[in-house]
Protein backbone atom coordinates (compact mmCIF):
# COMPACT_ATOMS: atom_id res chain seq x y z
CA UNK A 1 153.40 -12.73 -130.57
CA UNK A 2 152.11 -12.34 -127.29
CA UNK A 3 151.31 -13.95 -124.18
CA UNK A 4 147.43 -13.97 -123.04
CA UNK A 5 146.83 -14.78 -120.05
CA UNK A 6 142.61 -15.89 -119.12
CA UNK A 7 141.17 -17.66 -116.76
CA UNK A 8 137.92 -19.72 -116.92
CA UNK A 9 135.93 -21.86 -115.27
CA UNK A 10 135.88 -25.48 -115.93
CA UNK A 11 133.37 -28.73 -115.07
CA UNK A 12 135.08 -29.50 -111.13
CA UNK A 13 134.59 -33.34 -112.31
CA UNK A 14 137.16 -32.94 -114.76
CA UNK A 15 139.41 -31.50 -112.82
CA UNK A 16 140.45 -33.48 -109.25
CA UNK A 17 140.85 -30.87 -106.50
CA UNK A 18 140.04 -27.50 -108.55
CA UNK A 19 137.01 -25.74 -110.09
CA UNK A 20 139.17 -22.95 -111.63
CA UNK A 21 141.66 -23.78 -114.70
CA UNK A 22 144.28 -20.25 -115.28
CA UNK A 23 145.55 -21.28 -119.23
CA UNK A 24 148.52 -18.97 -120.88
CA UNK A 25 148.20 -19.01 -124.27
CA UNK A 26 151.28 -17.59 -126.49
CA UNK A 27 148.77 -15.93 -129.19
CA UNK A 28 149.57 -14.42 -132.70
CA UNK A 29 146.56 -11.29 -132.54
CA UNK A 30 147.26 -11.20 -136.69
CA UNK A 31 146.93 -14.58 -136.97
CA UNK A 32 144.10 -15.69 -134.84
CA UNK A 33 145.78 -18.66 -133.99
CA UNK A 34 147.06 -20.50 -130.50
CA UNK A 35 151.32 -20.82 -131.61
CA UNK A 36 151.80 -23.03 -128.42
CA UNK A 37 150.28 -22.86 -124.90
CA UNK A 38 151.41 -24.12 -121.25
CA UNK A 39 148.99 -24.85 -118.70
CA UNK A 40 149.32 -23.89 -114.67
CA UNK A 41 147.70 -27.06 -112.94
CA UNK A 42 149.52 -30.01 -110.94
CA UNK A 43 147.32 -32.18 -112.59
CA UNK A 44 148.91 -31.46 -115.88
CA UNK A 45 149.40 -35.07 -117.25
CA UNK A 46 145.42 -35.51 -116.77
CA UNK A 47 144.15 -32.90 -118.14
CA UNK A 48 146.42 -32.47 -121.30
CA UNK A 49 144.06 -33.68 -123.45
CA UNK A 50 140.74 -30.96 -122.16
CA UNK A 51 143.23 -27.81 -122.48
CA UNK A 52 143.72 -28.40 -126.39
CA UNK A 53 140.18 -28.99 -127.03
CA UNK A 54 138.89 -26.16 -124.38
CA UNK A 55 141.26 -23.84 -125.84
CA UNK A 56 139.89 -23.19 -128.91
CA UNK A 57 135.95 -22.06 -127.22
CA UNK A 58 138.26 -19.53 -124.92
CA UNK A 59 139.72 -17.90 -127.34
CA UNK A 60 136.85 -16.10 -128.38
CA UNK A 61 137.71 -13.81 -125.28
CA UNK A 62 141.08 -12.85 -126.03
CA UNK A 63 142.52 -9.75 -126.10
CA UNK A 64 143.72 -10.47 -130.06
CA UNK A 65 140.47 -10.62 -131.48
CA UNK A 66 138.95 -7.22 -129.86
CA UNK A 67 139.15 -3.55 -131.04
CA UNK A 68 142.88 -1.97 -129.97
CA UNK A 69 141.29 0.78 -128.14
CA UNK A 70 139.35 -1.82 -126.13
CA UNK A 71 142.45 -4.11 -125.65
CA UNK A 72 144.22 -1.51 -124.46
CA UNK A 73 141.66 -0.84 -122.13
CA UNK A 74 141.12 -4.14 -120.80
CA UNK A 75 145.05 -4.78 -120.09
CA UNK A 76 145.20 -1.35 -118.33
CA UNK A 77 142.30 -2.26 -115.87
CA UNK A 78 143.22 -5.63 -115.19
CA UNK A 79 146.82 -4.02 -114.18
CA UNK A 80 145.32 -1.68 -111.58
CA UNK A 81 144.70 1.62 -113.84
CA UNK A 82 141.88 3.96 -112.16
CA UNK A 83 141.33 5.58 -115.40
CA UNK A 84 141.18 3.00 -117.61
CA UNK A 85 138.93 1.31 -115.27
CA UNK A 86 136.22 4.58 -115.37
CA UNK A 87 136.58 4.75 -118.81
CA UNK A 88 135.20 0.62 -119.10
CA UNK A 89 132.75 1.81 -116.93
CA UNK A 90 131.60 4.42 -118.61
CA UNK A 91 131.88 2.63 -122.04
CA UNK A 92 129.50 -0.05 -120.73
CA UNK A 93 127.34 2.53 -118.51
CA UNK A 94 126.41 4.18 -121.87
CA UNK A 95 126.09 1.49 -124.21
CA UNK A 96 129.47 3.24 -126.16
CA UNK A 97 130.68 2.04 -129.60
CA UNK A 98 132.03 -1.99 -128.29
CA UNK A 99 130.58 -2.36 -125.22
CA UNK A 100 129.20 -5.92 -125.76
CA UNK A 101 132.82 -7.10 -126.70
CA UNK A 102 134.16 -5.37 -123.86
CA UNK A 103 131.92 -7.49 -121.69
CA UNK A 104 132.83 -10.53 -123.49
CA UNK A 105 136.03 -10.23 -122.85
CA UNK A 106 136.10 -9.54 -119.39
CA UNK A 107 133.49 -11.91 -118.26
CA UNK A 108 136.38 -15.06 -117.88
CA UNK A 109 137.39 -12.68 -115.35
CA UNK A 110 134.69 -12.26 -112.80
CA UNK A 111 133.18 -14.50 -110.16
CA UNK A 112 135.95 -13.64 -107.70
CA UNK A 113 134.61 -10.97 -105.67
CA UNK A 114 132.45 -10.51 -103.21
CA UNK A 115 129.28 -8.65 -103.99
CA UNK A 116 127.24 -7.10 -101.19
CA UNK A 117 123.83 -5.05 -101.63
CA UNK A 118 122.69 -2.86 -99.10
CA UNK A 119 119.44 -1.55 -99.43
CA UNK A 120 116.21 -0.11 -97.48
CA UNK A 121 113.87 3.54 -97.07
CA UNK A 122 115.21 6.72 -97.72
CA UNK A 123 117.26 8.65 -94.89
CA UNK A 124 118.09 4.76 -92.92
CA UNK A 125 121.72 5.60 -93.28
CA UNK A 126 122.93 3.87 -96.42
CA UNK A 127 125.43 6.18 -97.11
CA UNK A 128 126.91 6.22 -94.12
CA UNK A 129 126.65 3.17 -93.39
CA UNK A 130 128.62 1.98 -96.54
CA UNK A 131 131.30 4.39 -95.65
CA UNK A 132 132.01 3.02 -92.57
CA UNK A 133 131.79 -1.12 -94.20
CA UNK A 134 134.22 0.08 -96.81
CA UNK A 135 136.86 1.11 -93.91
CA UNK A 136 136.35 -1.66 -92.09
CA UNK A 137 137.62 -3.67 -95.51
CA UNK A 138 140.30 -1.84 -96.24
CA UNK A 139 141.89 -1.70 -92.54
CA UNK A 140 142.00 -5.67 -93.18
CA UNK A 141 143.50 -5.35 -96.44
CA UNK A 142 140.70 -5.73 -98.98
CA UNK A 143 140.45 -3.98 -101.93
CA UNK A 144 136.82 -2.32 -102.67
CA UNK A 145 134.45 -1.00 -105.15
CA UNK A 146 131.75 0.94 -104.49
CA UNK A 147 128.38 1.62 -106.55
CA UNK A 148 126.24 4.06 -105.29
CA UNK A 149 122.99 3.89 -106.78
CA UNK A 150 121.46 7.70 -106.89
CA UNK A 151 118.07 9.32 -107.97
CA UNK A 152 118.44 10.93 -111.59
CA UNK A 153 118.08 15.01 -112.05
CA UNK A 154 115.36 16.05 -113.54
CA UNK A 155 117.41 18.95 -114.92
CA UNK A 156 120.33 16.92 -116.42
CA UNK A 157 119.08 13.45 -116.26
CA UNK A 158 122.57 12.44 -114.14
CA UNK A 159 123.23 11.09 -110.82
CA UNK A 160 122.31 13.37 -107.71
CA UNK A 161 125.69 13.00 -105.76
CA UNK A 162 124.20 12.49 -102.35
CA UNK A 163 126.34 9.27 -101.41
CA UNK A 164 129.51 10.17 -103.31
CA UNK A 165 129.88 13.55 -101.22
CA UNK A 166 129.23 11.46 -97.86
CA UNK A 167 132.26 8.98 -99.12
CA UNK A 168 135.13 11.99 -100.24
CA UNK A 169 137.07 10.89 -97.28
CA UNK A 170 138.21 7.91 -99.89
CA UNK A 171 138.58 9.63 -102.97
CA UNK A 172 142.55 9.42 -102.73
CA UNK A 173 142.87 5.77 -101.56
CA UNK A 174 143.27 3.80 -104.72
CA UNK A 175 142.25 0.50 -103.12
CA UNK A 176 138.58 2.05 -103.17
CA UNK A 177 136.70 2.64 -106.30
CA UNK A 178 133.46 4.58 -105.67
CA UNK A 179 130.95 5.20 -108.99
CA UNK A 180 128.06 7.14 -108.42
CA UNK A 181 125.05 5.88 -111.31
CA UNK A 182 121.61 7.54 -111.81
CA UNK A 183 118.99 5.36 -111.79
CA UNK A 184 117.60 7.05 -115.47
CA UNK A 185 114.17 6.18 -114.84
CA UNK A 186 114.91 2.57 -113.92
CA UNK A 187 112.43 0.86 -111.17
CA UNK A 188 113.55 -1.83 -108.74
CA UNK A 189 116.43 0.26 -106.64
CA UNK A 190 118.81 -0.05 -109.02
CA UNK A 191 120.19 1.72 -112.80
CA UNK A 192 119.45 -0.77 -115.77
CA UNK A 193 123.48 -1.29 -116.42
CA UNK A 194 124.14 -1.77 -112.49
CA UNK A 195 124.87 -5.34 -113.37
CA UNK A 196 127.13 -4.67 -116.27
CA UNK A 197 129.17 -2.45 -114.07
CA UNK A 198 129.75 -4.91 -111.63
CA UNK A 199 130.92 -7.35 -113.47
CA UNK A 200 133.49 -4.65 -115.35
CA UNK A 201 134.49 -3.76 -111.06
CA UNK A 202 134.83 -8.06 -110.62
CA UNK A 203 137.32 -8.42 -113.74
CA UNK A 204 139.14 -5.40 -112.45
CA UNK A 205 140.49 -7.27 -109.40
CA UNK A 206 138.15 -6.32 -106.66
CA UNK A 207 138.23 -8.02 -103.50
CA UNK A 208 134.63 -6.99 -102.51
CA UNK A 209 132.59 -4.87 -104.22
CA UNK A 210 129.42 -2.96 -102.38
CA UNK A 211 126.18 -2.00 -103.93
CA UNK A 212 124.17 0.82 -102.54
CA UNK A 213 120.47 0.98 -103.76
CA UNK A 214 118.79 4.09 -104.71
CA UNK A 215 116.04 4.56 -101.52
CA UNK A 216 113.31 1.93 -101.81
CA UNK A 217 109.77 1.19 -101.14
CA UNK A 218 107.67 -2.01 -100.96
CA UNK A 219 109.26 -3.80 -104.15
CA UNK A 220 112.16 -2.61 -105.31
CA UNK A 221 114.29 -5.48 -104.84
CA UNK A 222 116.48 -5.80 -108.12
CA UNK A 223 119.03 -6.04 -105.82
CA UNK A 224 118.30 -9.70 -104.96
CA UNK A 225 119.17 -10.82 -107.83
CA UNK A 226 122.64 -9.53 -108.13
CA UNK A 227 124.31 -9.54 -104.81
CA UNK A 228 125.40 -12.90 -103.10
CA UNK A 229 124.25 -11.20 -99.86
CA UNK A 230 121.51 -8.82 -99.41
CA UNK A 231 121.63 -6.33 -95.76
CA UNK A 232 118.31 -4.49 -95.54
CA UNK A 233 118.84 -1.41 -93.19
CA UNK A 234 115.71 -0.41 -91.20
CA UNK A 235 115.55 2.65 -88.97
CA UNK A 236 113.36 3.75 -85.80
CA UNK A 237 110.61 6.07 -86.38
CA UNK A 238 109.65 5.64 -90.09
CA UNK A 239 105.92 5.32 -89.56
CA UNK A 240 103.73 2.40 -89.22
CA UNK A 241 105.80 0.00 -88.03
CA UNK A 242 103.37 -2.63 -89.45
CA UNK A 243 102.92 -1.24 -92.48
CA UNK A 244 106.93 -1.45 -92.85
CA UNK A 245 106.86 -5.57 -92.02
CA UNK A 246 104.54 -5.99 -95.00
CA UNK A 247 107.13 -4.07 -97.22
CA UNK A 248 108.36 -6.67 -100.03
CA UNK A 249 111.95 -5.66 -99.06
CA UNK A 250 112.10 -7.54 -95.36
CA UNK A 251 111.26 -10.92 -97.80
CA UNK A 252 114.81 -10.55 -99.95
CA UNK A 253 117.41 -9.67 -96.17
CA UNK A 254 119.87 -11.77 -95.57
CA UNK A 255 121.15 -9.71 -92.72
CA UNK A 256 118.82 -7.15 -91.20
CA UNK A 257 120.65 -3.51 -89.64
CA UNK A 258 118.61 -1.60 -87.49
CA UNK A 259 120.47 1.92 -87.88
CA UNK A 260 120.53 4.66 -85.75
CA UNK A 261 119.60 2.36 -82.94
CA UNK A 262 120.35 4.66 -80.49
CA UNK A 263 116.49 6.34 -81.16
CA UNK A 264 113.55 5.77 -79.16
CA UNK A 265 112.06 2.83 -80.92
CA UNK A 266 114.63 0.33 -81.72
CA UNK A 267 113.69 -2.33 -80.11
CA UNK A 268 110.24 -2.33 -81.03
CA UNK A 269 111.58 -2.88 -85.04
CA UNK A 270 113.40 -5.32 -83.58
CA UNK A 271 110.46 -7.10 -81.78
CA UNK A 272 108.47 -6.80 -85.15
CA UNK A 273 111.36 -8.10 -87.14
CA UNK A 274 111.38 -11.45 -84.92
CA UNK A 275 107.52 -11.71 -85.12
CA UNK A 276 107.94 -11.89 -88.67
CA UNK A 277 110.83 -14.63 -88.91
CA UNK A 278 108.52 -16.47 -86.94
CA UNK A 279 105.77 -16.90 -89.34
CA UNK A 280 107.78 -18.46 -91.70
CA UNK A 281 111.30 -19.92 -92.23
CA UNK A 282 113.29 -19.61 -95.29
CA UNK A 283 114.09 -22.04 -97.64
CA UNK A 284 117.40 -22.52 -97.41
CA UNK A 285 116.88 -22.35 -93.34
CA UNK A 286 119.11 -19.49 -92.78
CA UNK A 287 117.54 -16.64 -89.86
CA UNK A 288 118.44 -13.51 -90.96
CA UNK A 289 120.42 -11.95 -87.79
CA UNK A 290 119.71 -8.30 -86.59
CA UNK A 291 122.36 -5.91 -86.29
CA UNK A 292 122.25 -2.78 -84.47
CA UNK A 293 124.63 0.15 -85.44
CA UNK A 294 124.91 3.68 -84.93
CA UNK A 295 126.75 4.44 -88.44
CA UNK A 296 127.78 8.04 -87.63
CA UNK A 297 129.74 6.89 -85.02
CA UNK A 298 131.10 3.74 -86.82
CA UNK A 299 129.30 1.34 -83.82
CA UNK A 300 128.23 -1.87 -85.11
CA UNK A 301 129.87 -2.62 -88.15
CA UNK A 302 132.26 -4.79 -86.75
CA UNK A 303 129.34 -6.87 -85.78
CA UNK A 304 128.20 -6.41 -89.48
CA UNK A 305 130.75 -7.99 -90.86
CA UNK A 306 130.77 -10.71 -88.78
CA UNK A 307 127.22 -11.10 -89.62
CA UNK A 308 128.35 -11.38 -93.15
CA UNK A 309 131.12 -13.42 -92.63
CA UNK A 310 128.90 -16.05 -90.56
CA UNK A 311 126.69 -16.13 -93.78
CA UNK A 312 129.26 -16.53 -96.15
CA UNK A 313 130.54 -19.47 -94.38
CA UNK A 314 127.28 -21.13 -94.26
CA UNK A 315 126.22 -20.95 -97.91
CA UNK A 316 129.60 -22.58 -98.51
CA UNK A 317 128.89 -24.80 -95.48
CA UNK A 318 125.38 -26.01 -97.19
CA UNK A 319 126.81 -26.22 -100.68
CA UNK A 320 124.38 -23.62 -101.70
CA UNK A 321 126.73 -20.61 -103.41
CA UNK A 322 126.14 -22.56 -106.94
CA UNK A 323 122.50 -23.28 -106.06
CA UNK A 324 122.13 -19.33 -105.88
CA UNK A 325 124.15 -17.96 -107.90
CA UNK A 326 122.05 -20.35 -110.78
CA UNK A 327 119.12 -18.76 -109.58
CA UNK A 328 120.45 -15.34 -109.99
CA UNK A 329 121.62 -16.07 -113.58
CA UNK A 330 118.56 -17.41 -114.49
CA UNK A 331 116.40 -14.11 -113.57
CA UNK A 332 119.21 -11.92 -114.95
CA UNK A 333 118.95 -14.18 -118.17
CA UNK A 334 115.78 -13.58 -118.59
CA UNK A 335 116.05 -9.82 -118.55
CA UNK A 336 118.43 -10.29 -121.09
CA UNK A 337 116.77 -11.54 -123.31
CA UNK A 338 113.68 -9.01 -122.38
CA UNK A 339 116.11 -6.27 -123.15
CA UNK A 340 117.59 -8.00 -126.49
CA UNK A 341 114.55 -8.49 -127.70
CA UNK A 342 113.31 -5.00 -126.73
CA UNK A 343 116.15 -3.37 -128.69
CA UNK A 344 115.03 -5.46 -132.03
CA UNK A 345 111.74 -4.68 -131.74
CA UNK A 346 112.93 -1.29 -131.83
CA UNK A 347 114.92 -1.68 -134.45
CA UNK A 348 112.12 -3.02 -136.25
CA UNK A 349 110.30 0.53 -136.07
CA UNK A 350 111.20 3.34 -138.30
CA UNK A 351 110.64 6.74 -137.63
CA UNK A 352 107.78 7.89 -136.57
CA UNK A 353 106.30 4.40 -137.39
CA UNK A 354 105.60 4.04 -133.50
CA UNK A 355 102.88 7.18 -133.99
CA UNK A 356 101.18 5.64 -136.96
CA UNK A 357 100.60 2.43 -135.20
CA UNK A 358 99.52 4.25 -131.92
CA UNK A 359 97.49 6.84 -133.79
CA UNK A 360 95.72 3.29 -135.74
CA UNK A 361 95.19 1.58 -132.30
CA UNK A 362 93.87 4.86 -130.90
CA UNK A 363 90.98 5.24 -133.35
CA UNK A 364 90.14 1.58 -133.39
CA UNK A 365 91.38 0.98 -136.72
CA UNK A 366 93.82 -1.63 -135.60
CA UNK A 367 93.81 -4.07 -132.22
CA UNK A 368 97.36 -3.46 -130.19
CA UNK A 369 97.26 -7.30 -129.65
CA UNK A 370 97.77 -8.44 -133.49
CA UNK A 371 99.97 -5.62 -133.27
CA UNK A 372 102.87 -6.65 -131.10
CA UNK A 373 102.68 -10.43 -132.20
CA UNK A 374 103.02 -9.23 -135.65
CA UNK A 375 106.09 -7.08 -134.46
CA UNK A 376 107.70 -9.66 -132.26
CA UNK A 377 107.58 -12.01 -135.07
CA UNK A 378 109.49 -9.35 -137.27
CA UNK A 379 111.68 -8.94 -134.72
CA UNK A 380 112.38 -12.85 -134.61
CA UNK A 381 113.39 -13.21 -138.23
């Protein structure tokens, strides 16, 4: 018999003073069963009663129920272990033999770190700019991850190391974890398992993990929906500087970074930065601030972090961190389910089942319409 240890969140009306409950369990893995249990809360007396019944919805995370391979796993992250830590990654990054129960498991344990997207054009300094944030974090003790979103090769279909090579300097500093991911076709800035590999680099014990987008356009914004802050990096020069206000990514920035300020043309994205914020304000009635840094030479992101300090403190100052992060789980939800469903209707296709039907709907003999509602009701069964 062993001792489990899990943490989950809990109603904060329950529970005076706290919004996170840490339970040890002393669970039997052959058994299935709780032997006894003490719970790590000064309200003890109060909340006696919740543990016992709680106790037995948690345990559908534990380590006792899951394959060995993948318990092993999951305590060798959660200690520190780099390797075990790429292998979860890469279990979950290529949809590997357990990789939903991996998840499952693991999910109890995130919601504690930070999660940062940085994103904007080709060439504005990304990279670099990341580099720089992630020394910055560790020279004040925080522990980082890093995902670095890259274009796929068209030879191999992998990742196109661009921003792993400009980050080597880290590579033997175990409190920063870099992964490099190819986007494989996905659209929106970001690979389809991005999300899933966060939350693997959140259970793991990250203090602050930073997402780096693949180079984006007028829309890609995926991003929005899975960092708590969102720094759009513009740089001088890029063209039409109208043109580049109209670009769907200046509606998702938190914090704006003009990069390689030092370039004729700086303050003129500036001035069209503020001539936008004054057109409209955002709901919750935060002004994005503008940065300027020169990321080669490490200037400015002290004043980045500030930035993102200052907004951290007012989400929690407005009570809106739950407000967002419900929003954020309600889009990712959805795609979900899009992608669940997907998979099924798949599954619902034998081989080459997918030509007949588009060879029928190519000659007319069938309409695609009736088509997929008589598939998506197959799949629904």
């Amino acid at each position: 018999m062993s001792d489990v240890l899990i943490s989950a969140r809990t109603d904060s009306s329950a529970i005076s003073g706290t919004s996170l409950r840490t339970l040890r369990f002393a669970f039997d893995p052959c058994l299935g069963t709780t032997q006894s249990w003490r719970g790590e809360n000064r309200a003890q007396t109060r909340t006696d009663k919740l543990n016992r019944s709680f106790s037995s919805s948690i345990l559908c995370f534990t380590l006792g129920r899951l394959n060995p391979q993948i318990q092993q796993m999951i305590g060798q992250l959660r200690s520190g272990d780099a390797r075990a830590l790429a292998r979860a990654i890469s279990t979950v990054e290529n949809r590997s033999a357990g990789w939903p129960e991996l998840l499952k498991a693991l999910f109890p344990h995130t919601g504690r770190a930070r999660v940062l997207g940085l994103t904007g054009p080709p060439g504005a300094g990304k990279s670099t700019l990341v580099d720089h944030l992630a020394r910055y974090y560790r020279k004040h003790d925080q522990t980082v991850g890093i995902i670095a979103v890259d274009p796929t090769s068209p030879y191999t279909g992998g990742a196109i190391l661009g921003d792993r090579i400009r980050m080597q300097e880290h590579f033997s500093d175990p409190g920063i974890y870099i992964r490099s991911m190819a986007t494989r076709g996905s659209l929106g800035g970001l690979a389809r398992t991005t999300a899933d590999v966060t939350a693997v680099l959140d259970a793991s014990g990250r203090d602050l993990i930073l997402i780096e987008t693949v180079g984006v356009g007028q829309d890609e914004v995926d991003i929005v929906r899975l960092a708590d802050i969102t720094v759009v990096i513009l740089v001088p020069g890029m063209g039409d500087d109208v043109q580049t206000i109209k670009a769907g990514i200046m509606e998702i920035a938190d914090i704006f970074v003009i990069n390689k300020s030092d370039r004729d043309g700086a303050e003129n994205v500036e001035r069209e930065i503020r001539a936008m914020q004054s057109l409209a304000t955002r709901k919750d009635g935060w002004t994005p601030p503008i940065v300027k840094t020169v990321a080669t030479d490490g200037k400015g992101v002290s004043e980045l972090a500030g930035a993102i300090a200052e907004y951290e403190n007012y989400l929690k100052k407005e009570n809106l961190v739950l407000a967002r992060n419900i929003q954020n789980w309600r889009e990712r939800l959805v795609e979900m389910l899009r992608d669940a469903m997907l998979e099924r209707a798949r599954a619902q296709l034998g081989d080459g089942q997918a030509e007949q039907y588009a060879a029928e709907v190519a000659q007319h003999k069938r309409d695609p319409y009736t088509l997929v509602e008589e598939i998506v009701r197959k799949a629904g069964q």
